[in-house]
N, C-alpha and C. Protein backbone atom coordinates (compact mmCIF):
# COMPACT_ATOMS: atom_id res chain seq x y z
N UNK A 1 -44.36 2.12 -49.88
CA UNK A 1 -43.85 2.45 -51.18
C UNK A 1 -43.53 1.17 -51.95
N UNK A 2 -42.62 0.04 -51.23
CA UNK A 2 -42.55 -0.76 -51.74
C UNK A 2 -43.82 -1.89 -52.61
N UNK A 3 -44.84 -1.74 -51.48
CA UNK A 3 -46.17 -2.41 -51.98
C UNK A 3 -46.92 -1.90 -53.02
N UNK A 4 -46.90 -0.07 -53.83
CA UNK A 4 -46.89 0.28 -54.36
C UNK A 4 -46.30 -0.37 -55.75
N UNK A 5 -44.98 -0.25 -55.35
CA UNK A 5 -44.27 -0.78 -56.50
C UNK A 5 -44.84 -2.31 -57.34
N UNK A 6 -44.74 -3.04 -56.16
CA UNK A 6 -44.93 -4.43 -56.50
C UNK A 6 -46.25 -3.82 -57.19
N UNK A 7 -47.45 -3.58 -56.71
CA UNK A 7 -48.90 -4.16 -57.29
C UNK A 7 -48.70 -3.72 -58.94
N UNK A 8 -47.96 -2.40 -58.84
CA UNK A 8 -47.84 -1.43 -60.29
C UNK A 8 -47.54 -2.64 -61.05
N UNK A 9 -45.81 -3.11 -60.60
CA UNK A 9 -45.44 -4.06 -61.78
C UNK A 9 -46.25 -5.61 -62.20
N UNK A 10 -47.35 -6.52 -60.94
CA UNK A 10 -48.06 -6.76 -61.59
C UNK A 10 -49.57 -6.74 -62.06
N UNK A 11 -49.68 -5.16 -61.87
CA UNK A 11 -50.48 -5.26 -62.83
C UNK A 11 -49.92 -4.50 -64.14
N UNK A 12 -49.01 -4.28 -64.60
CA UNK A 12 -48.12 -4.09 -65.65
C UNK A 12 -48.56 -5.55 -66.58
N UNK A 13 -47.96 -6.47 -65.55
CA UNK A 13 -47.87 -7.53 -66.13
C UNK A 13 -48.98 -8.17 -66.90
N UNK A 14 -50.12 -8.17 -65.93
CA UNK A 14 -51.08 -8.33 -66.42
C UNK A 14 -51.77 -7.90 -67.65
N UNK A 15 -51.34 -6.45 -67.64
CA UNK A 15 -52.04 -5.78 -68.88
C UNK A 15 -51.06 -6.05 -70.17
N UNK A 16 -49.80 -6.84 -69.52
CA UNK A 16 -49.33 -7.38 -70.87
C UNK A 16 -49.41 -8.72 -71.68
N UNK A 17 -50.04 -9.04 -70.31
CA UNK A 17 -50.60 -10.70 -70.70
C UNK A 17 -51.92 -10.66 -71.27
N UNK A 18 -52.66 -9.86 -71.04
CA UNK A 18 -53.77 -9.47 -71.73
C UNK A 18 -54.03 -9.37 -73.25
N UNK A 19 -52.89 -7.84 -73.61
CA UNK A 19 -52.58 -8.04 -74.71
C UNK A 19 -51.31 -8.94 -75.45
N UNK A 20 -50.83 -9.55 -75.47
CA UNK A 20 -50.22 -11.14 -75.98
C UNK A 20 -51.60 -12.30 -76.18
N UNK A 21 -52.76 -12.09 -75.74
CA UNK A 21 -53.37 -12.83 -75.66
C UNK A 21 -54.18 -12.70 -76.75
N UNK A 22 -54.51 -11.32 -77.05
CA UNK A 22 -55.59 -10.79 -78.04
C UNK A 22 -54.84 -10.59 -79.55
N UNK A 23 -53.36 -10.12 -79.48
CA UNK A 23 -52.71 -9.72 -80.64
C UNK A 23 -51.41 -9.91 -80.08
N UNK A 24 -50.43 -10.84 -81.47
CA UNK A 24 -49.62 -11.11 -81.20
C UNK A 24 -48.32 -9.94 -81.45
N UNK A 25 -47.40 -10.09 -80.85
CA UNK A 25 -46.41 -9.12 -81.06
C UNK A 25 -45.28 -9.26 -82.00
N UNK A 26 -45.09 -8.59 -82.45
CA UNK A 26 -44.23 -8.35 -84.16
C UNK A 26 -42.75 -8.13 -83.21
N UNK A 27 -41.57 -8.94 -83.60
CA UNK A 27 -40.06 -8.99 -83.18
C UNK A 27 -39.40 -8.41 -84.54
N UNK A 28 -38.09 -8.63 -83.95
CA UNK A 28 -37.20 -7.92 -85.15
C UNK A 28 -37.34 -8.48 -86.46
N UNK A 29 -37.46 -9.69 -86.30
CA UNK A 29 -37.95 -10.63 -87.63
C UNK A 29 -39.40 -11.22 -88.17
N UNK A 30 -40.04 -9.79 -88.19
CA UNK A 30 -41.14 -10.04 -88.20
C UNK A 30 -41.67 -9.75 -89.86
N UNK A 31 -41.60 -10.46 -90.47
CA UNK A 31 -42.00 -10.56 -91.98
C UNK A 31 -43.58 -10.17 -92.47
N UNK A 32 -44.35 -9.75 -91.36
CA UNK A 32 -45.67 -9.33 -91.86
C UNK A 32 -47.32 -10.81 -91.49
N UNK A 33 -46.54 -11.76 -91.30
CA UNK A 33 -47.40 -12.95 -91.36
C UNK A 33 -47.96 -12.88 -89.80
N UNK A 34 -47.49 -12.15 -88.86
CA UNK A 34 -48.27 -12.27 -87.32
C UNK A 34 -47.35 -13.92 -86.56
N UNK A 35 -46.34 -14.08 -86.93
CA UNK A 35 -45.93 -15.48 -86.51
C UNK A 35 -44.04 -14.77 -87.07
N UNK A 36 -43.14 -15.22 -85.92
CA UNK A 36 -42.18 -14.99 -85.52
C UNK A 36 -40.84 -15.70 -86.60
N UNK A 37 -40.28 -15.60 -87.44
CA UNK A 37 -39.74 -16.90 -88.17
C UNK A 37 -38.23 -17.38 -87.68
N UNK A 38 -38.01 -18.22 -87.22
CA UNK A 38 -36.59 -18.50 -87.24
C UNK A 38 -35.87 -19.56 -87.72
N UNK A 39 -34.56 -18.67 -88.38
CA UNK A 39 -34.13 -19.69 -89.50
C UNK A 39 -33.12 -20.84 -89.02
N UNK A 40 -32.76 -21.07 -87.89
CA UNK A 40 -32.83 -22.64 -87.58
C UNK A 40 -34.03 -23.59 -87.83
N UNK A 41 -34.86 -23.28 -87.84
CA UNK A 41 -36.00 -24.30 -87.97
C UNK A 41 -36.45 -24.52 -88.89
N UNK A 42 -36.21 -23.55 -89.78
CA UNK A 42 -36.81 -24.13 -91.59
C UNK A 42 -37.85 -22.88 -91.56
N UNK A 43 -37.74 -22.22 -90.75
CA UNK A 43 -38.20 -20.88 -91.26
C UNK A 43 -40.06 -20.82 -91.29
N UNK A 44 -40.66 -19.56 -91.34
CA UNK A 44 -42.21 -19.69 -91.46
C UNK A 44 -42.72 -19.35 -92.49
N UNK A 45 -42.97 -20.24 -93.33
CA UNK A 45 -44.22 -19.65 -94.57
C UNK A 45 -45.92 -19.71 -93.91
N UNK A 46 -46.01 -18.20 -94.04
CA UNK A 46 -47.73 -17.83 -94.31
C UNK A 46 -48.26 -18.50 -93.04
N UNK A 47 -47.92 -18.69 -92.37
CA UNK A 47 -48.41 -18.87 -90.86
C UNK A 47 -48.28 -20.87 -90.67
N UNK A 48 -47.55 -21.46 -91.12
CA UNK A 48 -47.29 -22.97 -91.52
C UNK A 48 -45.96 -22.94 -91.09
N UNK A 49 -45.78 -24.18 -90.25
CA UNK A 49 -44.43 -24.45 -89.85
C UNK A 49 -43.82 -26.16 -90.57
N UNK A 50 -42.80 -25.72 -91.44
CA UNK A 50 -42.57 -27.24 -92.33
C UNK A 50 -41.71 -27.74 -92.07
N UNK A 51 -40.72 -27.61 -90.97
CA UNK A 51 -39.27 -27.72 -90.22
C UNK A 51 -39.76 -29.65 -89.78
N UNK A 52 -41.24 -30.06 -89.59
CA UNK A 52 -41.11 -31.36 -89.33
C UNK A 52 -40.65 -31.60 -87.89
N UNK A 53 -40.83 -30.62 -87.21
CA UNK A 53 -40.78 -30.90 -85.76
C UNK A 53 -41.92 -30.29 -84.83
N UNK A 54 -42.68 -31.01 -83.71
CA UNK A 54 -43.44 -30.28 -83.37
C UNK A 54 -43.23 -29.44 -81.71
N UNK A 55 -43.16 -28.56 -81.56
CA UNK A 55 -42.47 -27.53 -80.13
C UNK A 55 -43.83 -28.29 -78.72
N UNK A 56 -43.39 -28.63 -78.19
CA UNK A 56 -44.02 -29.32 -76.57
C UNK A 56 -43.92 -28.18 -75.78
N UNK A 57 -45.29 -27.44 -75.13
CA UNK A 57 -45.03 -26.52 -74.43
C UNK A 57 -45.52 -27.24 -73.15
N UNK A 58 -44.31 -27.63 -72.09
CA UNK A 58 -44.78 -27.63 -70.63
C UNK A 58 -45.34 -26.95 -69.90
N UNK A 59 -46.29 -27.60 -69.14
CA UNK A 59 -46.70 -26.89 -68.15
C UNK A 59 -46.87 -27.56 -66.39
N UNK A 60 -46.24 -26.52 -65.53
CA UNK A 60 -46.31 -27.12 -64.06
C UNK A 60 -47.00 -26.54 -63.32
N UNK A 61 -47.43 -26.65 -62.73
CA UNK A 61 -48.59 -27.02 -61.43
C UNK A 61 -48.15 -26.63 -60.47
N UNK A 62 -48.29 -25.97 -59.72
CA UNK A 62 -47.38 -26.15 -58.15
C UNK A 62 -48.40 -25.77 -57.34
N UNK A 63 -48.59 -26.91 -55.92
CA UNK A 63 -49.92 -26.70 -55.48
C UNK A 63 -49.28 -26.55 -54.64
N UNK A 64 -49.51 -25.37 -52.95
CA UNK A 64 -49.52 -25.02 -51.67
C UNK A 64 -50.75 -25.49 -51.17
N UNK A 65 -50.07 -25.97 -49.90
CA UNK A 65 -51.22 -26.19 -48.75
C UNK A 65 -51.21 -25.54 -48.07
N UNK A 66 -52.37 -24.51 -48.06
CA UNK A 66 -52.74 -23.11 -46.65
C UNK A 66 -53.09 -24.06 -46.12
N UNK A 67 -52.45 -23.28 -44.64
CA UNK A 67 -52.99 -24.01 -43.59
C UNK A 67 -54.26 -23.46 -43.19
N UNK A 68 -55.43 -24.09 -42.47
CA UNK A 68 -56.31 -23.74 -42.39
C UNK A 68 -56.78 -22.73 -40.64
N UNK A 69 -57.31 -21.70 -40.30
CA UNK A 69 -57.13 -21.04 -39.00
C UNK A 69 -58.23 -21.85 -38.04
N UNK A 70 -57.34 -22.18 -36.90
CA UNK A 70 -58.17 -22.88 -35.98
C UNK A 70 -58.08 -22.10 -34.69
N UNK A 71 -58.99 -21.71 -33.64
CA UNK A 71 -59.35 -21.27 -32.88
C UNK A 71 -58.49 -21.98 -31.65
N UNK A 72 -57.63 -21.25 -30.98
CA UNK A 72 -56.42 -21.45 -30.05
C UNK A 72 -56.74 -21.28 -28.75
N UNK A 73 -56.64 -22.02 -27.87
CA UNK A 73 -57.32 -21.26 -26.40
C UNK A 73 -55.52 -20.50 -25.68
N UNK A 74 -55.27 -19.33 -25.59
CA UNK A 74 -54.36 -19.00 -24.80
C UNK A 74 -54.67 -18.49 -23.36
N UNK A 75 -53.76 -19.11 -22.42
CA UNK A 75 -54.16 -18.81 -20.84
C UNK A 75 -53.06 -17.68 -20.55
N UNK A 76 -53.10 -16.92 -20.23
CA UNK A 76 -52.17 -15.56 -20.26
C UNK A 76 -52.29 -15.26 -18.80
N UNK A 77 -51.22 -15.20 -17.95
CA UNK A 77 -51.13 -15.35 -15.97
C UNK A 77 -50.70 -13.52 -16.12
N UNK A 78 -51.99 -13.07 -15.23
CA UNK A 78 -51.51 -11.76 -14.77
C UNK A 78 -51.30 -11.41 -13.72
N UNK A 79 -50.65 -10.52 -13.17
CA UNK A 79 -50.21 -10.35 -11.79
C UNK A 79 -51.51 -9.49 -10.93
N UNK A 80 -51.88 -10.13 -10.28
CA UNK A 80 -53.54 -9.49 -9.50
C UNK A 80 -52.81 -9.22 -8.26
N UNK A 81 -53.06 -7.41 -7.46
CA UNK A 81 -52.38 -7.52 -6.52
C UNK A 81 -53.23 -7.79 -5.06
N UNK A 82 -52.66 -8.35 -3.96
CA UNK A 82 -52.76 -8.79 -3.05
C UNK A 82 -52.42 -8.56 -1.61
N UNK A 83 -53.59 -7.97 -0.98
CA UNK A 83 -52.88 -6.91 0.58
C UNK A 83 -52.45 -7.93 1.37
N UNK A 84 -51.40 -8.06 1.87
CA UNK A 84 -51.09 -8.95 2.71
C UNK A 84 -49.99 -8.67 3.53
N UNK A 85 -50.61 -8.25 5.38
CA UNK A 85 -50.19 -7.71 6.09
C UNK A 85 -48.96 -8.42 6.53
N UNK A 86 -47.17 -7.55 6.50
CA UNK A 86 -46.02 -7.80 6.45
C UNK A 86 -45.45 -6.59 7.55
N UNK A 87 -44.39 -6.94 8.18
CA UNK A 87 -44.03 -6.26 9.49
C UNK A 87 -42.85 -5.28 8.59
N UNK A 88 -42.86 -3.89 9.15
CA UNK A 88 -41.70 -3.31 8.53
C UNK A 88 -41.06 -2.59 9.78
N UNK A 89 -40.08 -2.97 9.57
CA UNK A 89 -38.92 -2.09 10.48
C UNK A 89 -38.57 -0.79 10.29
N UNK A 90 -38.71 0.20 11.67
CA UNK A 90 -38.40 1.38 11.55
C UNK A 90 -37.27 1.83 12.24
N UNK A 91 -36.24 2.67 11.23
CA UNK A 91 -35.31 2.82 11.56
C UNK A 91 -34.27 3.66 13.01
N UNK A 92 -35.74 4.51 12.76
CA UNK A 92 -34.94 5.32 14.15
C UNK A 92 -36.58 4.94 15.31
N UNK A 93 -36.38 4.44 15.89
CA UNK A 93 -37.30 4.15 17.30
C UNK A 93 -37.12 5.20 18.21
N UNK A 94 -38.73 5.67 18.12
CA UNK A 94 -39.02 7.06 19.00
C UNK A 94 -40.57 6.69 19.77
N UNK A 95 -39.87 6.86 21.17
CA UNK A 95 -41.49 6.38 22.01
C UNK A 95 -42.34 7.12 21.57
N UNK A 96 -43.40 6.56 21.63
CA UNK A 96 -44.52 7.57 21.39
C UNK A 96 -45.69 6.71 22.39
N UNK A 97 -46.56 7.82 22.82
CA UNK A 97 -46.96 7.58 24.30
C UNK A 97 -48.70 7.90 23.58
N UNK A 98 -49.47 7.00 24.39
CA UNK A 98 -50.65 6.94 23.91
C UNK A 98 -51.81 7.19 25.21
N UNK A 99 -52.29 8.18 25.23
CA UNK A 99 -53.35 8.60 26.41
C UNK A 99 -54.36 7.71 26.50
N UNK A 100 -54.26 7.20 27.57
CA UNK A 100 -55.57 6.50 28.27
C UNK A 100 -56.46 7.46 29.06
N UNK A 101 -57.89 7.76 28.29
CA UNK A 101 -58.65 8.12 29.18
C UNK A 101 -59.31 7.35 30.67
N UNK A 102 -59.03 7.88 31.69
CA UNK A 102 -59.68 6.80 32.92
C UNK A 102 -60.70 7.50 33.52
N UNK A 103 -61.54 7.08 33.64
CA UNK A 103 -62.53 7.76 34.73
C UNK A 103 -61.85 8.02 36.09
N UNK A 104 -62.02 9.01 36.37
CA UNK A 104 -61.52 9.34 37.96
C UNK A 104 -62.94 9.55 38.43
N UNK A 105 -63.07 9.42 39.99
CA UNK A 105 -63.77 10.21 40.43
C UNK A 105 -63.65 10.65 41.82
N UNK A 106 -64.48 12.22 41.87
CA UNK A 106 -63.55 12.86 42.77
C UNK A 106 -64.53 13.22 44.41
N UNK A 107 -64.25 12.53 45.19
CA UNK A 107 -65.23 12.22 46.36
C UNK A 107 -65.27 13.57 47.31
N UNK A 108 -63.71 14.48 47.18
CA UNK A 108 -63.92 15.70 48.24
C UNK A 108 -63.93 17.31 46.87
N UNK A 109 -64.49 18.13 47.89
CA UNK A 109 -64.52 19.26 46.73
C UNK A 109 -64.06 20.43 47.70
N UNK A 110 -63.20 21.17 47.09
CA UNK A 110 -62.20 22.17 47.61
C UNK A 110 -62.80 23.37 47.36
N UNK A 111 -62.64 24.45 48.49
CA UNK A 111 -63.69 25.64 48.53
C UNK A 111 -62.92 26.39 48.40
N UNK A 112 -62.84 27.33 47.43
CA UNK A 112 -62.01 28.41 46.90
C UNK A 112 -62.17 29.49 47.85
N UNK A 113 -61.62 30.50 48.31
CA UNK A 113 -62.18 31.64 49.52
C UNK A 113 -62.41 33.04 48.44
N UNK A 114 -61.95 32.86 47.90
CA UNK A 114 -62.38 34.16 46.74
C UNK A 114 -63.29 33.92 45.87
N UNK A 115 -64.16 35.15 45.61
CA UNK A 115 -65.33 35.25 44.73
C UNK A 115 -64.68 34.58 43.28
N UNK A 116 -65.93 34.14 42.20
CA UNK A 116 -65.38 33.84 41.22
C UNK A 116 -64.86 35.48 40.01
N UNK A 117 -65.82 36.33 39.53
CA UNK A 117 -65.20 37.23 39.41
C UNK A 117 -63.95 38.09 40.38
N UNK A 118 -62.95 38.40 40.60
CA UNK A 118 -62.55 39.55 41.71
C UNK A 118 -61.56 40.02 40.85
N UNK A 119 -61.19 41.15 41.91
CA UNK A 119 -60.69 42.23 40.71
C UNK A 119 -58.76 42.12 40.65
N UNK A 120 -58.55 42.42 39.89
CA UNK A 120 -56.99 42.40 39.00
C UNK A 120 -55.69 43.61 39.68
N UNK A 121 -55.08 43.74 40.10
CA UNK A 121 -54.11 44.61 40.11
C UNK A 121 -53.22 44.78 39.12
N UNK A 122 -53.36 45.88 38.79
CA UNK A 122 -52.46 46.26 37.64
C UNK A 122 -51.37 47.14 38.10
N UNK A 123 -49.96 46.98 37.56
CA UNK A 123 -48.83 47.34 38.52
C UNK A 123 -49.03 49.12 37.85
N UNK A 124 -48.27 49.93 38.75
CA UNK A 124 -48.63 51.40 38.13
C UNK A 124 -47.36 52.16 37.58
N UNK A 125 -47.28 52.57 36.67
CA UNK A 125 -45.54 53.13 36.39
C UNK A 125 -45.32 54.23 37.05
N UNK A 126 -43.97 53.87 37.49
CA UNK A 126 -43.47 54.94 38.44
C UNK A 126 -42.55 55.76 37.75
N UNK A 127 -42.30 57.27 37.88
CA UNK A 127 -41.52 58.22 37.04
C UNK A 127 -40.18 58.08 37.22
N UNK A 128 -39.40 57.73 36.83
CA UNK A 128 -37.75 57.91 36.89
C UNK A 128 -36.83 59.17 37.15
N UNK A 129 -36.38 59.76 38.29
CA UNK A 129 -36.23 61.11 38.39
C UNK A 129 -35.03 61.01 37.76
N UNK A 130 -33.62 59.79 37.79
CA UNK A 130 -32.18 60.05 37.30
C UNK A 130 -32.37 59.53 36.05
N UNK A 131 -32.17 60.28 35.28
CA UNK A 131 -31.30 59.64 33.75
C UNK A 131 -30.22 59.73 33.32
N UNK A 132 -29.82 58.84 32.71
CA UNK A 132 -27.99 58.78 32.48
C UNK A 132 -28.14 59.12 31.10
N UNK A 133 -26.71 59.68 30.30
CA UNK A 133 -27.40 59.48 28.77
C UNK A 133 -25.68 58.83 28.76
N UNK A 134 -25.95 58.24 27.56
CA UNK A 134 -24.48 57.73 26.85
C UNK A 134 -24.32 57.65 25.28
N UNK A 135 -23.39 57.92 25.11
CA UNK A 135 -22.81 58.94 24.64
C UNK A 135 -22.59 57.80 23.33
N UNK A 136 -23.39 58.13 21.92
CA UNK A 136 -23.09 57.10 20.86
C UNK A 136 -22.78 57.32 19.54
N UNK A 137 -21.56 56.57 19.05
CA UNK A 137 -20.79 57.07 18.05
C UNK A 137 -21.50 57.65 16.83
N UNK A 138 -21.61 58.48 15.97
CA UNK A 138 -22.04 58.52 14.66
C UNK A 138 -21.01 58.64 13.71
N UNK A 139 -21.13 58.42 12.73
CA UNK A 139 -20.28 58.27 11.46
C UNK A 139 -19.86 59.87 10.59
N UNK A 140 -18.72 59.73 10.52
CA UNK A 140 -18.27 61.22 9.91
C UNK A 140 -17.49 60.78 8.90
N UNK A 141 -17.45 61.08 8.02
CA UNK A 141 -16.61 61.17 6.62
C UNK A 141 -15.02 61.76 6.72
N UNK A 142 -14.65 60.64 6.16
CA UNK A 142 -12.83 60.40 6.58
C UNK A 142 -12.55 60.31 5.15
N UNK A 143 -11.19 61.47 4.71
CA UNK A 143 -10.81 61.37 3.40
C UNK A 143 -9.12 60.60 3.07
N UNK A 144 -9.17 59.93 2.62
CA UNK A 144 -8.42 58.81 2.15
C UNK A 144 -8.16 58.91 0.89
N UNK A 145 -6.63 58.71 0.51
CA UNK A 145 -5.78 59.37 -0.89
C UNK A 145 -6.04 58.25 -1.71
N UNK A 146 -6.58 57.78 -2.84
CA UNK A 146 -6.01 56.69 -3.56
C UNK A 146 -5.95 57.38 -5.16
N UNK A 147 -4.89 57.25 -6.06
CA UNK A 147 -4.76 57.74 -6.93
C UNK A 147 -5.03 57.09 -7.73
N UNK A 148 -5.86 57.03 -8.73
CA UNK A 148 -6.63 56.29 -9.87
C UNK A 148 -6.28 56.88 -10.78
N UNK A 149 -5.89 56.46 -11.83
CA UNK A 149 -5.04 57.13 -13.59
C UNK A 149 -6.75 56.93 -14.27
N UNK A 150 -6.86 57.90 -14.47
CA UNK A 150 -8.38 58.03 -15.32
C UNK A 150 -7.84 58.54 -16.61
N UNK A 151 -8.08 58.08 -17.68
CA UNK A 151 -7.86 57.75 -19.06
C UNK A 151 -9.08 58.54 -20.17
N UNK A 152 -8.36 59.48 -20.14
CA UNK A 152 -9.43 61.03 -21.41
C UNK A 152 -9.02 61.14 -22.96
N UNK A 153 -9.75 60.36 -23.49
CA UNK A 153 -9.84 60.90 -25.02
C UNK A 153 -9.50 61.71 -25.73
N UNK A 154 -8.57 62.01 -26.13
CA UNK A 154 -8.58 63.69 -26.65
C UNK A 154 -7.80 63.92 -27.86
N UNK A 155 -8.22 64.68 -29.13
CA UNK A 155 -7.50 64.51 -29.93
C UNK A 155 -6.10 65.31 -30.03
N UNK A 156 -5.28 65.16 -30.25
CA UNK A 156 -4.07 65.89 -30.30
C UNK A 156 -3.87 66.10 -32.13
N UNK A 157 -3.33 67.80 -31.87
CA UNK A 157 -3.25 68.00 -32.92
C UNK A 157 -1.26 68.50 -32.74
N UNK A 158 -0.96 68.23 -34.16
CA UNK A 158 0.70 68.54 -34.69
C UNK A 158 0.59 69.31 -35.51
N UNK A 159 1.25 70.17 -36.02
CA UNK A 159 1.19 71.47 -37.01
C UNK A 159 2.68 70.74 -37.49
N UNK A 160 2.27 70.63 -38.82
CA UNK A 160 3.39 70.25 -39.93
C UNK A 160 3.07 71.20 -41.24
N UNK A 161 3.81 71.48 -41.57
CA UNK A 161 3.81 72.08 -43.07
C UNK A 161 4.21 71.32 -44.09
N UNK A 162 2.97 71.43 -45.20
CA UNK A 162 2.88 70.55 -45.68
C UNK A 162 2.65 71.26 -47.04
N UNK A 163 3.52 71.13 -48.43
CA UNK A 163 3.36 71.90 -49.70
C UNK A 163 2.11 71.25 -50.32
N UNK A 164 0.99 71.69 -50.68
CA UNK A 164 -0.28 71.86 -51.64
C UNK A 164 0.20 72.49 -52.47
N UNK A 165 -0.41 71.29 -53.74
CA UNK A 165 -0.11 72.49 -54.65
C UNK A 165 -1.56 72.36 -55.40
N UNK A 166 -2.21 74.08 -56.04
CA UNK A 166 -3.49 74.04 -56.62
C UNK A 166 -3.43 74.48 -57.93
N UNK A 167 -3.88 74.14 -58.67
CA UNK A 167 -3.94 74.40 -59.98
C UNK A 167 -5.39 75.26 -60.15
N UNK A 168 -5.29 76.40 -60.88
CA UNK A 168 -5.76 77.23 -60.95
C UNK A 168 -6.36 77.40 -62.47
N UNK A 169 -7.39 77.17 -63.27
CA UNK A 169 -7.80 77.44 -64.40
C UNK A 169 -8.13 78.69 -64.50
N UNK A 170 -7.75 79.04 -66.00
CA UNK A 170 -7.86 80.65 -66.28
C UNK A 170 -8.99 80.51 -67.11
N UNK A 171 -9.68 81.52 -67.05
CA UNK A 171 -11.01 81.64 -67.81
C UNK A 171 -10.77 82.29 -69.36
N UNK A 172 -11.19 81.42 -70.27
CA UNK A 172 -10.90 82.47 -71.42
C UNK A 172 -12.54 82.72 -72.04
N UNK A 173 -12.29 83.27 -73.20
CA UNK A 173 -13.58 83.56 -73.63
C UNK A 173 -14.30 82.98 -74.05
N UNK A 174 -13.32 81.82 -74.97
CA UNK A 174 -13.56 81.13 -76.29
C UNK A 174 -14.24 79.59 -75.42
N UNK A 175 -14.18 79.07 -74.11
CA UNK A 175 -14.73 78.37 -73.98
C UNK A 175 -16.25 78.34 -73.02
């Protein structure tokens, strides 16, 4: 917004330097001649200044030195990572046991006396002639007093006598 602003005002400027350049501008004391008069100086006739002095308009210069862009070598250190085998300590130490396979070998061979299939005995259930029974509690409903105030809505009515009085219009003909 701000950069906005700025360019607006100069090119404002510009378009006022433009015109100052092409046509001059008429002030409060502007008598018609296109030239400004002021009466300290002896005043302006018809575009002629006779005051006998002549106005020196300065002008300054002001030169900057840009610097010029030169090509910079920058070395910039990054962190590259690096495996590098470090011992770590473990806190709770638990053997752990590692199997060695060994060749054995086995010079005598043991003769089983039973066939390789043979047959299974399976045990046989036998009938139970005594049974006991015992005897197990079930649950029966036990009544127990607790008096709870249960709270009922209800409107109550009062019989008061109470004088009304009604006014009664009589009908006549005429209205």
């Amino acid at each position: 917004m701000k950069t906005f602003i700025v360019l607006s005002m100069a090119l404002a400027i510009a378009a006022g330097a433009a015109v100052e350049g092409g046509k001059a501008k008429r002030g409060i004391w502007d008598f018609g001649s296109g030239h400004e008069s002021s009466f300290g100086s002896g005043g302006d006739f018809g575009g002629h200044d006779f005051s006998g002095h002549k106005e020196e308009v300065k002008h300054v210069t002001i030169v900057k030195k840009v610097p010029v862009p030169y090509p910079v070598e920058v070395t910039k250190h990054v962190p590259v990572e690096v495996k590098v085998p470090y011992p770590v300590e473990v806190e709770k130490k638990v053997p752990v046991y590692v199997e060695k396979k060994v060749p054995v070998v086995v010079e005598k061979k043991v003769h089983v006396d039973r066939p390789v299939p043979y047959p299974v005995k399976v045990p046989v259930k036998v009938p139970v002639i005594h049974k006991e029974y015992v005897e197990v509690p079930k649950p029966y409903p036990v009544h127990i007093e607790k008096p709870v105030p249960v709270i009922i809505k209800k409107p109550v009515y009062i019989e008061k006598t109470v004088p009304v009085s009604i006014h009664i219009k009589k009908k006549s003909h005429w209205h």
